[in-house]
Protein backbone atom coordinates (compact mmCIF):
# COMPACT_ATOMS: atom_id res chain seq x y z
CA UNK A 1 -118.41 -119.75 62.53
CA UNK A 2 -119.72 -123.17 61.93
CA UNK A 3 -118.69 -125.60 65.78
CA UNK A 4 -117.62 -128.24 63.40
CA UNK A 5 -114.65 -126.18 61.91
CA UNK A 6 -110.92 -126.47 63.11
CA UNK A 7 -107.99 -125.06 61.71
CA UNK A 8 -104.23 -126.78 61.44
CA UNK A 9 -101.46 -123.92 62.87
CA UNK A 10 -100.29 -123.06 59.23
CA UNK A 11 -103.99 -121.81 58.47
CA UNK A 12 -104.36 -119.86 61.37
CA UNK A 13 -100.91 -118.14 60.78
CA UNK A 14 -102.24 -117.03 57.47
CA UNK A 15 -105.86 -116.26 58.45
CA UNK A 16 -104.01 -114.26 61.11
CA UNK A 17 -101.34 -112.45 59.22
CA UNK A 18 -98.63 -113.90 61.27
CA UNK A 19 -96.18 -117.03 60.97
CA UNK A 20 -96.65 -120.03 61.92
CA UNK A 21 -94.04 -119.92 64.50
CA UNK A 22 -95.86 -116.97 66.19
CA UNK A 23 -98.86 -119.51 65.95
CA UNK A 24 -97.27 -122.45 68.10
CA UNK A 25 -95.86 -119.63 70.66
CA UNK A 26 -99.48 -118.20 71.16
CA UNK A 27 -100.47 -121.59 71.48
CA UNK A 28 -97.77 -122.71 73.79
CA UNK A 29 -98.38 -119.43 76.13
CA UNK A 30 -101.99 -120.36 76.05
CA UNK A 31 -103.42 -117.29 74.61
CA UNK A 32 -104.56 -119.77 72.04
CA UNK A 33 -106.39 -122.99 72.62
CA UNK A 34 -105.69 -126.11 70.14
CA UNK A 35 -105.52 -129.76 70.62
CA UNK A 36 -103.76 -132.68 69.21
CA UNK A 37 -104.32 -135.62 66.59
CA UNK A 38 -102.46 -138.07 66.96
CA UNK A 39 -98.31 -137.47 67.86
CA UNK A 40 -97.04 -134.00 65.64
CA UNK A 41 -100.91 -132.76 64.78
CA UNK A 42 -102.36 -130.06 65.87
CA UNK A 43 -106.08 -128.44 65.06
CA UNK A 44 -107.40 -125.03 66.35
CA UNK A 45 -111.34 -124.86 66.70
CA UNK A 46 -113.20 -122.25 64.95
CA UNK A 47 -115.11 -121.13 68.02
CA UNK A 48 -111.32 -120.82 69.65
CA UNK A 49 -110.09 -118.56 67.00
CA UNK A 50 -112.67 -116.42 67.46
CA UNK A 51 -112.20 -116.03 70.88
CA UNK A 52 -109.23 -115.46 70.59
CA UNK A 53 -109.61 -112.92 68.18
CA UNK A 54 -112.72 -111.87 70.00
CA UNK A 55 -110.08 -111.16 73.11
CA UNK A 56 -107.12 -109.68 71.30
CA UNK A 57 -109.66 -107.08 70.57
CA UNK A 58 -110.86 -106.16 73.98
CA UNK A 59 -107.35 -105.91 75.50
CA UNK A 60 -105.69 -103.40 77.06
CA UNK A 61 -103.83 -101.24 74.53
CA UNK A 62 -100.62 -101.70 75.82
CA UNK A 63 -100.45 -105.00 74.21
CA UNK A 64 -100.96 -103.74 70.36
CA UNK A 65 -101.58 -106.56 67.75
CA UNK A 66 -98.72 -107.29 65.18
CA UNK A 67 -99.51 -105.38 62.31
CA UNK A 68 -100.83 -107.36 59.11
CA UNK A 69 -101.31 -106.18 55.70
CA UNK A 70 -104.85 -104.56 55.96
CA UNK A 71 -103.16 -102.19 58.84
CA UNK A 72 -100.39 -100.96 56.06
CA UNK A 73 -101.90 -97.54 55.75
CA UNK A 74 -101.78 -96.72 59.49
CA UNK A 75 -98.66 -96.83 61.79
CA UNK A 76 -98.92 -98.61 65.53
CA UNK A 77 -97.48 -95.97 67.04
CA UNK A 78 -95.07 -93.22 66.97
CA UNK A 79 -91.25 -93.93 66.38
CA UNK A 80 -91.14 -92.01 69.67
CA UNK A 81 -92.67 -95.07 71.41
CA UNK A 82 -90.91 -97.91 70.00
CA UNK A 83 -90.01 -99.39 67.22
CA UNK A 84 -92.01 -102.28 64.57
CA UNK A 85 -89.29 -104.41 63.09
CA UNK A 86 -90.25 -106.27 60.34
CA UNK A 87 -88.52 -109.82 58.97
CA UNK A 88 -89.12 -113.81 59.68
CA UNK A 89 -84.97 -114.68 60.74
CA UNK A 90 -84.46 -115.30 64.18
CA UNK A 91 -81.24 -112.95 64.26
CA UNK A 92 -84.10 -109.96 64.56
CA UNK A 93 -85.76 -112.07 67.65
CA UNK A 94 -81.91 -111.91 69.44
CA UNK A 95 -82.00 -108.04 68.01
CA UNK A 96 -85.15 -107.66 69.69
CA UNK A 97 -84.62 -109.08 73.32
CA UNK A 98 -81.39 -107.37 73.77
CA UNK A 99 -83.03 -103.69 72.71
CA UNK A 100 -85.50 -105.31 75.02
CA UNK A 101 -82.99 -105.13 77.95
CA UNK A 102 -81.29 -101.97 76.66
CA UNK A 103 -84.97 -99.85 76.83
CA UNK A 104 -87.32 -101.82 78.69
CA UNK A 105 -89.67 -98.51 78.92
CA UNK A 106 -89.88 -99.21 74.84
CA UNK A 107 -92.61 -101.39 72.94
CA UNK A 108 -90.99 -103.51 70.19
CA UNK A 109 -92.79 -105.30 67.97
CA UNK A 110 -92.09 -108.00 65.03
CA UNK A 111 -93.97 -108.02 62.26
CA UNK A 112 -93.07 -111.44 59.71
CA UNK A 113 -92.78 -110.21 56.40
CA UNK A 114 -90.76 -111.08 53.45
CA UNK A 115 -88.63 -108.24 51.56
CA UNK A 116 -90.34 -106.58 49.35
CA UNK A 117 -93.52 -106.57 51.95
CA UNK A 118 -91.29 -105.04 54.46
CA UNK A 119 -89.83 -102.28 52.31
CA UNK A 120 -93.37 -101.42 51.53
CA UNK A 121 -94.11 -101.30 55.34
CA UNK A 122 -91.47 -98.49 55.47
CA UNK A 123 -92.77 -96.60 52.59
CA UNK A 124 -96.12 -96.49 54.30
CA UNK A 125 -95.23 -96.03 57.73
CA UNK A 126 -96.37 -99.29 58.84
CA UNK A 127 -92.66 -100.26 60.03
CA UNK A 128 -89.78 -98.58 61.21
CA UNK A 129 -86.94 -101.21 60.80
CA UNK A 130 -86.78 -103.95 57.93
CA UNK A 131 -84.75 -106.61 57.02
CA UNK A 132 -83.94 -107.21 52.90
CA UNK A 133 -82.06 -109.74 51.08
CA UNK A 134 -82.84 -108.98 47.33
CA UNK A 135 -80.73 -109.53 44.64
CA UNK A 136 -80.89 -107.60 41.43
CA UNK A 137 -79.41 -110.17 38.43
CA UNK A 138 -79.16 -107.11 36.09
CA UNK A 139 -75.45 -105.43 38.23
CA UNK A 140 -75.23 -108.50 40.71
CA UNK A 141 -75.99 -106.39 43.69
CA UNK A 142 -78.42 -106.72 47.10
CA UNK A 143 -80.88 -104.48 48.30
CA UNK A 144 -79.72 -100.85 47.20
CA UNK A 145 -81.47 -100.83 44.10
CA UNK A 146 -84.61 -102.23 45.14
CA UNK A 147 -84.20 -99.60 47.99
CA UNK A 148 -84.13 -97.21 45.47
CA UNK A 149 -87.23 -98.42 43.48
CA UNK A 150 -89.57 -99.15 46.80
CA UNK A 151 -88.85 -96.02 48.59
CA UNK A 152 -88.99 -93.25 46.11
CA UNK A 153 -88.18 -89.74 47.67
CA UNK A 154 -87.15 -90.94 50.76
CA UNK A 155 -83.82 -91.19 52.31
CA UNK A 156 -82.55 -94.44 53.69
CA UNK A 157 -79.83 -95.82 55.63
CA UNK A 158 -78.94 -99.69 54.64
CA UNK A 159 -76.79 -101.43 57.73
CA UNK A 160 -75.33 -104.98 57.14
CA UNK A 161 -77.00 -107.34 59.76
CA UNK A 162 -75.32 -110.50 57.93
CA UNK A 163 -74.24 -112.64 55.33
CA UNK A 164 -76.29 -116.23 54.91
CA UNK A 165 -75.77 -119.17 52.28
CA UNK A 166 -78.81 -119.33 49.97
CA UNK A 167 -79.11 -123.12 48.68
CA UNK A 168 -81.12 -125.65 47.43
CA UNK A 169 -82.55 -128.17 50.43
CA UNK A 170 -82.46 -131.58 48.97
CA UNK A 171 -83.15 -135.23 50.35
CA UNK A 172 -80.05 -136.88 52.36
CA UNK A 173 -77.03 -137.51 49.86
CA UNK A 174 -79.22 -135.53 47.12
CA UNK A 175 -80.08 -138.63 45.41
CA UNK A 176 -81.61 -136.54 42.62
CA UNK A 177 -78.28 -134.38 41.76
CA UNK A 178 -80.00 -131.36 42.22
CA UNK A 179 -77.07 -128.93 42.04
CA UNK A 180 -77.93 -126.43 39.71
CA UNK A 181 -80.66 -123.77 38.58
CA UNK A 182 -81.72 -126.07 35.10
CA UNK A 183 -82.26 -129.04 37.12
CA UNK A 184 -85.50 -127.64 38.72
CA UNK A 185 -87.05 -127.86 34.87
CA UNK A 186 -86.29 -131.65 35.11
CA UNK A 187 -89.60 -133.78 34.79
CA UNK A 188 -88.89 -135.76 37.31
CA UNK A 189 -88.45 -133.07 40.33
CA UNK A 190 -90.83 -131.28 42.56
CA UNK A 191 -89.81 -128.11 43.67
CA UNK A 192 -91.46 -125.73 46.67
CA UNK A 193 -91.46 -122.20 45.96
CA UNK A 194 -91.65 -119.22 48.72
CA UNK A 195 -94.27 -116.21 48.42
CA UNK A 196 -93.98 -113.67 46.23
CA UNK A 197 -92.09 -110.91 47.25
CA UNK A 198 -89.84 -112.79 49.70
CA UNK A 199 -85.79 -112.78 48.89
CA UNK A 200 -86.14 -116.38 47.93
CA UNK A 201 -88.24 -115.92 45.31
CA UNK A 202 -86.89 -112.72 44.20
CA UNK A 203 -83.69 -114.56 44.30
CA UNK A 204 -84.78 -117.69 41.80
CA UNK A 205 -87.30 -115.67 39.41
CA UNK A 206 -84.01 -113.90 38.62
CA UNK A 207 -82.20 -116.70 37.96
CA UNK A 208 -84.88 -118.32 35.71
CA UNK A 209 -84.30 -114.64 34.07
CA UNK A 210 -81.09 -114.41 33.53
CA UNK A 211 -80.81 -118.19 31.65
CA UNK A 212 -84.40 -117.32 30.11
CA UNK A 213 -85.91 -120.21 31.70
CA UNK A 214 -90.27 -120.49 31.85
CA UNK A 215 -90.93 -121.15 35.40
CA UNK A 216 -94.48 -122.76 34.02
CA UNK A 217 -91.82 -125.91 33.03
CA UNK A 218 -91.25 -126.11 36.91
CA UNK A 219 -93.19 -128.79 38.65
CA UNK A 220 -94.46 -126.89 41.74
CA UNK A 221 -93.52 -123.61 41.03
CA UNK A 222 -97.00 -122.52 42.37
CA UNK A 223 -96.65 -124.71 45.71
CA UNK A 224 -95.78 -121.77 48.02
CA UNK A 225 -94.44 -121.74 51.95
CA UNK A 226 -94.31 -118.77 54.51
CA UNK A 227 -90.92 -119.33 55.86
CA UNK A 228 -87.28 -121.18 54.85
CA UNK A 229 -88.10 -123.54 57.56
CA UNK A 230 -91.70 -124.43 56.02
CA UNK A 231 -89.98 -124.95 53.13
CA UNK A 232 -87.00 -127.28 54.33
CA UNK A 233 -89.66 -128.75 56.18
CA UNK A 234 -91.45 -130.01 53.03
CA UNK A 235 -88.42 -131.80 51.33
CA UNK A 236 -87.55 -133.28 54.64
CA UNK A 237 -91.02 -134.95 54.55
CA UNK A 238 -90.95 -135.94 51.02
CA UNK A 239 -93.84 -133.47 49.50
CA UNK A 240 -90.87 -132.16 47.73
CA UNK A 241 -87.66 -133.06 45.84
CA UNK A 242 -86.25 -129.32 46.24
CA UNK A 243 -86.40 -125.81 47.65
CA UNK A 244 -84.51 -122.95 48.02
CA UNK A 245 -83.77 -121.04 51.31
CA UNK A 246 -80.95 -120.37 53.46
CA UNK A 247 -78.62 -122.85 55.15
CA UNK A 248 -79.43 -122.21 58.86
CA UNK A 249 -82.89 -123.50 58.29
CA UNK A 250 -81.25 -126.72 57.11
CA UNK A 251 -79.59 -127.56 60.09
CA UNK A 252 -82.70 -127.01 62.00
CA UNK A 253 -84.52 -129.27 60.37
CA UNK A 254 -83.78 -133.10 60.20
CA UNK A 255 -83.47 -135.41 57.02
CA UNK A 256 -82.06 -132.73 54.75
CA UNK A 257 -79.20 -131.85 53.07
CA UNK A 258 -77.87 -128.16 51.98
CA UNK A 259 -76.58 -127.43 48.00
CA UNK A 260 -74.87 -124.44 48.65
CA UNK A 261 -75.58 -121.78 45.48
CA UNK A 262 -75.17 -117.90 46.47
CA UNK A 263 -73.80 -116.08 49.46
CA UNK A 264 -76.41 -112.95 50.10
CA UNK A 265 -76.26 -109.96 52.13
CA UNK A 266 -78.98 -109.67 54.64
CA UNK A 267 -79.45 -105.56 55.67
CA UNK A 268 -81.37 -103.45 57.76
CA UNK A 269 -83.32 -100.57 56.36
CA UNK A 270 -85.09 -97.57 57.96
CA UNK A 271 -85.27 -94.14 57.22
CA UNK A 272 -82.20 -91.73 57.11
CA UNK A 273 -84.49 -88.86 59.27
CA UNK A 274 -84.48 -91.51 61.96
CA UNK A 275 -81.09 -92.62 62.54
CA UNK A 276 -80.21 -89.51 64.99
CA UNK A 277 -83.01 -90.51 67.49
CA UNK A 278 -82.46 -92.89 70.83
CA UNK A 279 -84.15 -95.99 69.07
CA UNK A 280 -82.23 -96.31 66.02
CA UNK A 281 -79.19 -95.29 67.98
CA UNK A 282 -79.49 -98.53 70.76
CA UNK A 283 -80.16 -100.51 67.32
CA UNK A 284 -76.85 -99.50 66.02
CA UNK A 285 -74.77 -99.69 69.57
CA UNK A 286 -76.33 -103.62 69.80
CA UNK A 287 -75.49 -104.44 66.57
CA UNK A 288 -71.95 -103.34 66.93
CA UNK A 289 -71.77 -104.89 71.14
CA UNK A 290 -69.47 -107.82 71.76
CA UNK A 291 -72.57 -109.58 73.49
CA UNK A 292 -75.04 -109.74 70.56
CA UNK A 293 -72.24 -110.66 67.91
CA UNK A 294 -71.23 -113.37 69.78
CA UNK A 295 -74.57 -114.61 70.26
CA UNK A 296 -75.28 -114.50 66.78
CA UNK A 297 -71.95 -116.15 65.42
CA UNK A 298 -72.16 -119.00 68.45
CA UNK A 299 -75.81 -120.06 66.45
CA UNK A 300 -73.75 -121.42 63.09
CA UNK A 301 -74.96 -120.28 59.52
CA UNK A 302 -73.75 -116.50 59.87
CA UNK A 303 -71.58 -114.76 58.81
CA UNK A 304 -71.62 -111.53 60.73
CA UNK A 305 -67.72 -109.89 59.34
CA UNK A 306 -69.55 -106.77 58.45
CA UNK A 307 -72.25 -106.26 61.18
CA UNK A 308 -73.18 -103.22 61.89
CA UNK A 309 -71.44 -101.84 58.96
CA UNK A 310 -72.89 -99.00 56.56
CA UNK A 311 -73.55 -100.54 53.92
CA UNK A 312 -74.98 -97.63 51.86
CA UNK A 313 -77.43 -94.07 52.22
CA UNK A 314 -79.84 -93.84 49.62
């Protein structure tokens, strides 16, 4: 690589595979070196990158790299080793820690992956847990008929994990009245989409289905963020008038308020051959323990009334 090239976080995280939140925490641990312009900048060398990746590929194996889309046709390791859980909310980093505690002789590892990415990480082997918050306009229901369309011929267990708000994130006191699914045809508003595949998007394009609506008339339809948080992040700057995403990442983020629109059901998925063994078993007993649903309702923007709960076997 070229000495003169440097990266911002956001294109590392994608050149990477990983979110940009996994960037700032490798760079914060110093596994990855960047430096600062000016006061909220950052920049990443070429020549760092690739020693970092240069590194990451000469280490030990028990620190296994998180898995990224080229690596969907081979699992990480055996269920019998640990367990790959797959989705960006930072409920599944509080999952994590406290399996974490419950089996510390067990590798976990998080892979950041929308939806319909993470179901397909199932199918192929590539993840053992998911997370899924897709909504199917055509019976008004989450996840269990996607379920049944990404996994064919498998059988699946779907556990609620909890509800969220999906809403619009508008500028303080929403001086655009943005309320409502039409408005985002408006001339005058910028919207910021989320990736293909991700509940979001699932989310809107059947919306813009359902009141036969061309998402071409949407200005920004093609501007696409990684994460709710990128996304809030952009209206709160001004790069956008609107985007949709869930509430917590609203009150995370500064200069931004929340248009409540749907209440979805965020699940776990794995496979139903697994639920017997020790893994999926500690899964279940933390999900269902006094100390991580108190955690989780103390953080604001959950709803976790069903936690734990089957939702469905497919």
């Amino acid at each position: 690589m070229p000495d003169n090239i440097s990266y911002t976080p956001e294109e590392v995280a994608k050149i990477l595979r990983i979110s940009r939140f996994t960037v700032y925490e490798l760079i914060k641990r110093g596994d990855l070196v960047a430096y600062r312009v000016g006061e909220r900048k950052m920049r990443i060398e070429a020549a760092d990158l690739e020693h970092y990746k240069n590194k990451t590929k000469t280490a030990a194996p028990a620190a296994p790299r998180l898995p990224s889309a080229e690596m969907v046709e081979r699992p990480l390791f055996s269920n019998q080793e640990g367990l790959i859980i797959c989705g960006q909310d930072v409920v599944l980093d509080i999952l994590t820690r406290h399996l974490e505690k419950q089996m510390p002789y067990v590798r976990f590892l998080r892979y950041y992956a929308g939806s319909v990415d993470g179901l397909t990480a199932l199918y192929r082997g590539s993840a053992n847990v998911v997370t899924t918050h897709l909504w199917d306009g055509d019976n008004d229901e989450y996840n269990v008929p996607y379920v049944r369309r990404l996994l064919p011929g498998q059988r699946a267990v779907i556990i609620n994990l909890v509800y969220r708000m999906e809403g619009f994130y508008v500028a303080p006191g929403n001086p655009k009245f943005i309320y409502d699914w039409p408005d985002l045809i408006r001339p005058d508003i910028r919207f910021v989409n989320r990736e293909r595949g991700s509940g979001a998007r699932v989310l809107l394009d059947e919306k813009l289905r359902q009141v036969d609506m061309d998402p071409c008339l949407i200005a920004g339809y093609e501007h696409e963020e990684m994460s709710h948080l990128a996304v809030a992040s952009c209206v709160a700057r001004g790069e956008a008038d609107v985007g949709l995403g869930v509430e917590k990442a609203a009150m995370q983020v500064s200069n931004l308020d929340f248009v409540p629109l749907q209440k979805e059901r965020y699940d776990l998925v794995f496979l139903r051959r697994d639920l017997d063994k020790p893994h999926f078993q500690a899964l279940l007993h933390t999900l269902r323990s006094p100390e991580f649903r108190d955690e989780v309702s103390g953080m604001s923007g959950y709803d976790i009334s069903k936690m734990g709960e089957l939702i469905a076997e497919v």
